[in-house]
C-alpha atoms as a PDB file:
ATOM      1  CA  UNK A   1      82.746 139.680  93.827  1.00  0.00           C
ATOM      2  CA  UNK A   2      79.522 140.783  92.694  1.00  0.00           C
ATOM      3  CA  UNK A   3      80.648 141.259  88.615  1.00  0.00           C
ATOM      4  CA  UNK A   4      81.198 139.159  86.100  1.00  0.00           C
ATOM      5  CA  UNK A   5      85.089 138.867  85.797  1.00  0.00           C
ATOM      6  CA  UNK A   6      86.315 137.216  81.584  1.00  0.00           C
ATOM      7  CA  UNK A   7      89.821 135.544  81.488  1.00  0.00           C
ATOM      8  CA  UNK A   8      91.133 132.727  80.059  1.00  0.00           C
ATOM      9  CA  UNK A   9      93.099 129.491  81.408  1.00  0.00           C
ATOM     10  CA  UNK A  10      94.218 126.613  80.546  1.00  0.00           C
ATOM     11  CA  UNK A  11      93.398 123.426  81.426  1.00  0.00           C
ATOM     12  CA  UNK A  12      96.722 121.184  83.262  1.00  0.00           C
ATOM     13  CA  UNK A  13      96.505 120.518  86.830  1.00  0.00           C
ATOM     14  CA  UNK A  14      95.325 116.989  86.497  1.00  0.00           C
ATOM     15  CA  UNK A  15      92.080 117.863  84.631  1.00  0.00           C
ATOM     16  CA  UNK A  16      91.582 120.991  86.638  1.00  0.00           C
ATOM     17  CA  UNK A  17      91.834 124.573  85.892  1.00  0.00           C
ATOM     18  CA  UNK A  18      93.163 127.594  87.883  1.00  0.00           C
ATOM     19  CA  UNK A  19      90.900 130.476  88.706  1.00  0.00           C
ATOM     20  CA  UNK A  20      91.427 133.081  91.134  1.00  0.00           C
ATOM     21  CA  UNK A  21      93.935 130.838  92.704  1.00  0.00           C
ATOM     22  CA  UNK A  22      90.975 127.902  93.299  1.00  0.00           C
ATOM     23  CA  UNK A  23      90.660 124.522  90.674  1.00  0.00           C
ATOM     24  CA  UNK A  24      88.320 123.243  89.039  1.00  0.00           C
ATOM     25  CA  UNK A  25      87.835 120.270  86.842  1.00  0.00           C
ATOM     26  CA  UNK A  26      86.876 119.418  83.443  1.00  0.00           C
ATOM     27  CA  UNK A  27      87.117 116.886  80.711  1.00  0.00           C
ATOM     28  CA  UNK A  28      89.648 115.208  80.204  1.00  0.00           C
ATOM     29  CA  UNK A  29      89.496 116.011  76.391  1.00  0.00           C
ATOM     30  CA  UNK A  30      90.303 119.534  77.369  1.00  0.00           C
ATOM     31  CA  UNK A  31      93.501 119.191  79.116  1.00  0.00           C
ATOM     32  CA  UNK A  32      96.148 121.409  77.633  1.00  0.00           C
ATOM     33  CA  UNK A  33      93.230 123.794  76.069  1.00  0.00           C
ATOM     34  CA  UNK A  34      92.641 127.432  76.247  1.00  0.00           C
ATOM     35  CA  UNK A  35      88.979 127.514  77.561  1.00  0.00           C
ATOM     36  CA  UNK A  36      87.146 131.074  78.618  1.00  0.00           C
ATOM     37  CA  UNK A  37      86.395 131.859  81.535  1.00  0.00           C
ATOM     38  CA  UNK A  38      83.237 133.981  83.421  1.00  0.00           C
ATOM     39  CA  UNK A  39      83.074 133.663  86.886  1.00  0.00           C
ATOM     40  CA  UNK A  40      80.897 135.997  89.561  1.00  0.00           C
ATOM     41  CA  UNK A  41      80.034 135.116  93.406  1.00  0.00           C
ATOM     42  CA  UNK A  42      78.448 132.124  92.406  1.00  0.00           C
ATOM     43  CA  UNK A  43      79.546 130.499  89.605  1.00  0.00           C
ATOM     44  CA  UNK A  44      82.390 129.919  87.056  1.00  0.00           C
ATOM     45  CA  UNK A  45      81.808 129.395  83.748  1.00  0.00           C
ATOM     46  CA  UNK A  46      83.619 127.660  81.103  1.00  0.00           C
ATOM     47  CA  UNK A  47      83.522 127.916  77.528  1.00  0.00           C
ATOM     48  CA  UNK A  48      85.253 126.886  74.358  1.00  0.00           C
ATOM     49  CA  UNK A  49      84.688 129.262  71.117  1.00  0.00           C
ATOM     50  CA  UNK A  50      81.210 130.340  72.707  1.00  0.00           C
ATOM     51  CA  UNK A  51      80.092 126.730  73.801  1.00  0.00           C
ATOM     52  CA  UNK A  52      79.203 126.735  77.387  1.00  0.00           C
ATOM     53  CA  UNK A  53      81.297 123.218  78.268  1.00  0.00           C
ATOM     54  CA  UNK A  54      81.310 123.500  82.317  1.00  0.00           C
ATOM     55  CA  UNK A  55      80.051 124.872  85.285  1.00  0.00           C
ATOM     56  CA  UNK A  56      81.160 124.747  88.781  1.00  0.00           C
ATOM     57  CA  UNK A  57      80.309 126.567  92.013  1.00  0.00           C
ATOM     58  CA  UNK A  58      82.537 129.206  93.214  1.00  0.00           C
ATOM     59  CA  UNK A  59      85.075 128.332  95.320  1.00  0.00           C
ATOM     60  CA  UNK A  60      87.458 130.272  97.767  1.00  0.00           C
ATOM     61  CA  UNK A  61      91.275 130.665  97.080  1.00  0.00           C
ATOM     62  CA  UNK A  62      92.825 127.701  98.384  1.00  0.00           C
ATOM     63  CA  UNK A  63      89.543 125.591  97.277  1.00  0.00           C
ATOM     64  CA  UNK A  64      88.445 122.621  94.699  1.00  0.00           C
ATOM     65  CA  UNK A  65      85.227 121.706  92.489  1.00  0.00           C
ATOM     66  CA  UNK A  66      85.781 117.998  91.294  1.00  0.00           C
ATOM     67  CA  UNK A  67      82.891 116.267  89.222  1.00  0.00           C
ATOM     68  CA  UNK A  68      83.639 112.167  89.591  1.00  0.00           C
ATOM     69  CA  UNK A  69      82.617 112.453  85.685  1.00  0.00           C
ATOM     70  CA  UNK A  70      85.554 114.625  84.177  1.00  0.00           C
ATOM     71  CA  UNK A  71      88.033 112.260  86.101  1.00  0.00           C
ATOM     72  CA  UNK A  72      89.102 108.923  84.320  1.00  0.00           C
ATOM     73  CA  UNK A  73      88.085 106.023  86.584  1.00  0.00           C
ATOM     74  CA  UNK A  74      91.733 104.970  87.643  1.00  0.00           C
ATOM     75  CA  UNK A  75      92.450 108.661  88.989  1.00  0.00           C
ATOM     76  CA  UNK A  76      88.739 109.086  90.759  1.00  0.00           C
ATOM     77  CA  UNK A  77      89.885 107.770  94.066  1.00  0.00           C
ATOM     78  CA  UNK A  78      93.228 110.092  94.585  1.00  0.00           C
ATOM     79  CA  UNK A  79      91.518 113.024  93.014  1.00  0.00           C
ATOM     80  CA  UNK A  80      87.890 112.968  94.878  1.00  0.00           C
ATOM     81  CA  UNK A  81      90.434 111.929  98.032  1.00  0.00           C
ATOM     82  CA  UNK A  82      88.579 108.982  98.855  1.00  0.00           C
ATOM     83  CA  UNK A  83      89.463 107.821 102.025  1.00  0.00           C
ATOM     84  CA  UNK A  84      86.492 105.854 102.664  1.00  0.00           C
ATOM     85  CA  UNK A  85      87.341 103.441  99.982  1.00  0.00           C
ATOM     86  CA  UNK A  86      91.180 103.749 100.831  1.00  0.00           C
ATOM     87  CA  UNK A  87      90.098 102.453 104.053  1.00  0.00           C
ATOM     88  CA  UNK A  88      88.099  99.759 103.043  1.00  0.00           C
ATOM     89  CA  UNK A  89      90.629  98.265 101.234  1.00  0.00           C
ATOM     90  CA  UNK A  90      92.958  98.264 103.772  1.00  0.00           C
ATOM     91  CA  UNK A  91      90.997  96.737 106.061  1.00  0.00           C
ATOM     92  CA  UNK A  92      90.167  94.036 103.488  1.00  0.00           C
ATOM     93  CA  UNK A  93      93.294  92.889 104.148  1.00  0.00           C
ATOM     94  CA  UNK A  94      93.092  92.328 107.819  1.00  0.00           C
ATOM     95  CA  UNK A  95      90.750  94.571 110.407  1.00  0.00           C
ATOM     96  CA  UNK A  96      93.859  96.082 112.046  1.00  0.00           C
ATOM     97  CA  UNK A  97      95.354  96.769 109.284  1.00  0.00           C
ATOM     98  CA  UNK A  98      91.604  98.981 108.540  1.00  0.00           C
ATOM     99  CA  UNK A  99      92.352 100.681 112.277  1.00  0.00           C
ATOM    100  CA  UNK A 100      95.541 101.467 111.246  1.00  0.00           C
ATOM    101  CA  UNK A 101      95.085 103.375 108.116  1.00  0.00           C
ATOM    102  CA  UNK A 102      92.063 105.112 109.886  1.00  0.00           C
ATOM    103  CA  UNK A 103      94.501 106.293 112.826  1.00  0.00           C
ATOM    104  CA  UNK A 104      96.770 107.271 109.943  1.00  0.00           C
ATOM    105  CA  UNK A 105      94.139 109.465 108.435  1.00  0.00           C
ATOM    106  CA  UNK A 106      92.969 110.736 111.127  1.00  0.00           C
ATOM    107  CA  UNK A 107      93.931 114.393 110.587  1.00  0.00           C
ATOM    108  CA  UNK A 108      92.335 117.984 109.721  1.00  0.00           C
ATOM    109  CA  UNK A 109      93.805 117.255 106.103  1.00  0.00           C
ATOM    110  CA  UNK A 110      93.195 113.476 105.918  1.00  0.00           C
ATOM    111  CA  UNK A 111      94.851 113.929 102.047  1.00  0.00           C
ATOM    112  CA  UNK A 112      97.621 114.750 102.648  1.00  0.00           C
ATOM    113  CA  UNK A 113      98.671 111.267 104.495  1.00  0.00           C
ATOM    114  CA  UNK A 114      96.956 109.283 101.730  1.00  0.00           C
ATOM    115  CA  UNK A 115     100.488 108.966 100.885  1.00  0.00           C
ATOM    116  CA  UNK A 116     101.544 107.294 104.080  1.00  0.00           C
ATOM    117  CA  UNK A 117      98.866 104.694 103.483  1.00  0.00           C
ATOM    118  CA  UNK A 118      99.691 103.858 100.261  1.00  0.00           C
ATOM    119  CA  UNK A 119     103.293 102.784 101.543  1.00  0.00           C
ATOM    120  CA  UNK A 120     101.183 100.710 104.087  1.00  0.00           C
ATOM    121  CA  UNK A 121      99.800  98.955 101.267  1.00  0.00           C
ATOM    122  CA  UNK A 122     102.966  98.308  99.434  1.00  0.00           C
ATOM    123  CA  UNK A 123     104.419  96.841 102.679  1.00  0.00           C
ATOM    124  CA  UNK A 124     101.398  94.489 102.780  1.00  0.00           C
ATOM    125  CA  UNK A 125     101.938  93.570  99.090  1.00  0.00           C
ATOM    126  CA  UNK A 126     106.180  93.025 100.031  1.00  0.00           C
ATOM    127  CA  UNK A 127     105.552  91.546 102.779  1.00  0.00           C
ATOM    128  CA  UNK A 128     101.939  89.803 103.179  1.00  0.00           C
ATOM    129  CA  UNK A 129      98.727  90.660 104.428  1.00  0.00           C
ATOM    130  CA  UNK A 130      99.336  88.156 107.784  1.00  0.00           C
ATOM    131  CA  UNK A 131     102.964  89.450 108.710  1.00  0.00           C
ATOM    132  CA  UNK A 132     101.429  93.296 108.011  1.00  0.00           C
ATOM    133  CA  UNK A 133      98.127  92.585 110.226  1.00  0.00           C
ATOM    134  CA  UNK A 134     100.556  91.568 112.877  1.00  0.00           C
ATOM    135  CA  UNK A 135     102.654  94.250 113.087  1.00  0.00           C
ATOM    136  CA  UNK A 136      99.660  96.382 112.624  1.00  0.00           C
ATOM    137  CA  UNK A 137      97.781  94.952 115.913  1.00  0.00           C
ATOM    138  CA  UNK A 138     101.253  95.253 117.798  1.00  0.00           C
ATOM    139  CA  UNK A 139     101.807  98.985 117.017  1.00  0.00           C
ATOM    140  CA  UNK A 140      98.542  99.511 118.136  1.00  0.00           C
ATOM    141  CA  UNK A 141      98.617  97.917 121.529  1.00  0.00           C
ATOM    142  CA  UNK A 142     101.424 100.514 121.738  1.00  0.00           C
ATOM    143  CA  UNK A 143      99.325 103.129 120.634  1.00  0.00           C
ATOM    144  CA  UNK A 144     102.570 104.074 117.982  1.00  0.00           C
ATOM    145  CA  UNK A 145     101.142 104.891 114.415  1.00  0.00           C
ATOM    146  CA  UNK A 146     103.970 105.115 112.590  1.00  0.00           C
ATOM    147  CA  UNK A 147     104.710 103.187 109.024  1.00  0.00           C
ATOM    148  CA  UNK A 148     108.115 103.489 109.773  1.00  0.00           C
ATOM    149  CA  UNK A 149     108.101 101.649 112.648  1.00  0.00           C
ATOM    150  CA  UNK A 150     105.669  98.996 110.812  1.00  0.00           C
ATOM    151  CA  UNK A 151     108.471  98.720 107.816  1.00  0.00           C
ATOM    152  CA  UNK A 152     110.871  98.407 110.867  1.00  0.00           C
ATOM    153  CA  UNK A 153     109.079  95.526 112.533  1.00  0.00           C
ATOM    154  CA  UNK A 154     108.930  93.522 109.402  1.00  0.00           C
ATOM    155  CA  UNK A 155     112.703  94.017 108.132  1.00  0.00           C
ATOM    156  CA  UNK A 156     113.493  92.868 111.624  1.00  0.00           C
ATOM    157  CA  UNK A 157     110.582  90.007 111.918  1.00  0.00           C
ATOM    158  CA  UNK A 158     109.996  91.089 115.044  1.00  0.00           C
ATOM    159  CA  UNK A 159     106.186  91.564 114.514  1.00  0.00           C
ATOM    160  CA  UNK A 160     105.423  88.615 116.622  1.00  0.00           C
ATOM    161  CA  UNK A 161     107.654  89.531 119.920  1.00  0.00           C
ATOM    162  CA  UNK A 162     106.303  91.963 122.286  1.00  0.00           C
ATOM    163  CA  UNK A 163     109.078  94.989 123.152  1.00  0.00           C
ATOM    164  CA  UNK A 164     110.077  95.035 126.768  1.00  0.00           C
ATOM    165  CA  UNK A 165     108.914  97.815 128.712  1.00  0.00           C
ATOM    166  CA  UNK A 166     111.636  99.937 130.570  1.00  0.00           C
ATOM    167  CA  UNK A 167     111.499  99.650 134.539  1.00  0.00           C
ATOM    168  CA  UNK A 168     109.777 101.804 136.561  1.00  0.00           C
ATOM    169  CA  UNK A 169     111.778 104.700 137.989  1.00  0.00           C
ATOM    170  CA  UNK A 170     113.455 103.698 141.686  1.00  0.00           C
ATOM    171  CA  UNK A 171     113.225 100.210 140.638  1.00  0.00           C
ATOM    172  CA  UNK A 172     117.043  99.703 140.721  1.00  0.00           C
ATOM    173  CA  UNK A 173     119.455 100.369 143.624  1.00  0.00           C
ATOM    174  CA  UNK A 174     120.738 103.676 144.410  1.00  0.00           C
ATOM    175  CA  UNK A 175     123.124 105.396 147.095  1.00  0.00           C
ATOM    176  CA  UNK A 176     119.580 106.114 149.188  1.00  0.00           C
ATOM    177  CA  UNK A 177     118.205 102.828 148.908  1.00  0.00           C
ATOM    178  CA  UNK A 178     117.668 101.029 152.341  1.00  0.00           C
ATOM    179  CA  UNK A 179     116.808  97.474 152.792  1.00  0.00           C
ATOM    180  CA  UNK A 180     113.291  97.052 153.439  1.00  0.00           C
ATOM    181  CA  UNK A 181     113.902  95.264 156.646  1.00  0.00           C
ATOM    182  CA  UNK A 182     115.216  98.075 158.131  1.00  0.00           C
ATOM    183  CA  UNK A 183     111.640  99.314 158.103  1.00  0.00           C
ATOM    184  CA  UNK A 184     110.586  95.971 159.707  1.00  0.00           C
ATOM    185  CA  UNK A 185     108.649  97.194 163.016  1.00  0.00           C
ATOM    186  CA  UNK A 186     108.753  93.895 166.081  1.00  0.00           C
ATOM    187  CA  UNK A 187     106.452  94.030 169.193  1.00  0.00           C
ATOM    188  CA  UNK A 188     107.564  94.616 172.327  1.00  0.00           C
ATOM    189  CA  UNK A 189     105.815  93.081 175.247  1.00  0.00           C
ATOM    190  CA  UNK A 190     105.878  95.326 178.482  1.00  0.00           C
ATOM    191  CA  UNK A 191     105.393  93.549 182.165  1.00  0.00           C
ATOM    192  CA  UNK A 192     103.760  96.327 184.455  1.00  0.00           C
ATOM    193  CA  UNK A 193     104.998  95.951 188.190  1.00  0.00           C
ATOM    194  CA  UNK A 194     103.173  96.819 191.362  1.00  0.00           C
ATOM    195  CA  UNK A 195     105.064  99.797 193.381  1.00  0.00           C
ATOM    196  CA  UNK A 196     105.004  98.554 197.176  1.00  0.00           C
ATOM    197  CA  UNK A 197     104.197 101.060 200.365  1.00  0.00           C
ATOM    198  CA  UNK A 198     107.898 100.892 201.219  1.00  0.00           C
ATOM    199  CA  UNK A 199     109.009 101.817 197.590  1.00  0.00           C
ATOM    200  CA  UNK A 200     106.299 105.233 197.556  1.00  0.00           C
ATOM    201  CA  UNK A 201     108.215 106.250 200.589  1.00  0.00           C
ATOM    202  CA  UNK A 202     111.551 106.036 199.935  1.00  0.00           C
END
């Protein structure tokens, strides 16, 4: 878009508006307000009765601006998806507990299982940070990332006992199965014996 396209929207999506199917945010003081709009390949505009009150790169359908500023402090870390600082407090509550939520967001869209980690950390406050660490270092000698298995393990308080591992294939009987002493192999010791003249002319 090379122009200079005018429309107007209104500011709801969580202190974001909608343009050309892309958000961006503003002040909170503007949420439910008609603001202006002039947007071109690089930038988008906002303005209220004239005033110029924001300006945001252009984004792609499908994309987000966010400015940490127009976001109230309690809603910066879910907005701005910050998964560092998700992380770190997970792990302040045990280092496995870190790993885990790491492994959990460890995705091309790391946001959208922000969720998941949240229920880790309500399972750590139901449960305990010690119990939760537990279970956390279990699942991951397993390799098994799965909350739902972690909520299992502590309903069951069965975080501290290793599962037993199934037996490896043709370690039980069947209809073929031979004893192994029937492969048992014994020595035989052989006594050679002359042949006499008289014997070679018979």
């Amino acid at each position: 878009m090379n122009g200079i396209n005018s429309i107007r929207t209104i500011v709801r999506f969580r202190e974001h508006a909608e343009v050309a199917k892309a958000l961006y945010s503003l002040p909170e003081q503007w949420i439910g307000t008609t603001l202006d709009v002039r947007a071109d390949s690089e930038l988008v505009k906002f303005y209220r009765r004239g005033a110029l009150v924001k300006v945001h790169p252009r984004q792609p359908p499908g994309g987000r601006s966010t400015d940490r500023g127009d976001l109230p402090e309690h809603k910066a870390g879910y907005a701005l998806r910050d998964l560092a600082a998700l992380i770190a407090t997970c792990a302040a509550h045990g280092p496995n507990i870190g790993i885990y939520a790491e492994r959990i967001l460890d995705d091309p869209l790391p946001w959208t299982r922000m969720r998941t980690v949240y229920r880790l950390q309500g399972l750590v406050r139901r449960y305990g940070a010690e119990r939760v660490e537990q279970a956390c270092s279990l699942s991951l000698d397993l390799d098994v990332v799965s909350v739902n298995k972690i909520a299992s393990m502590l309903e069951r308080a069965t975080e501290n006992t290793a599962p037993a591992l199934p037996r490896a294939v043709g370690q039980t009987a069947t209809r073929f199965s031979r004893d192994p002493s029937e492969f048992t192999t014994t020595s035989t010791s052989l006594t050679v014996v002359p042949v006499t003249d008289s014997e070679e002319t018979c």
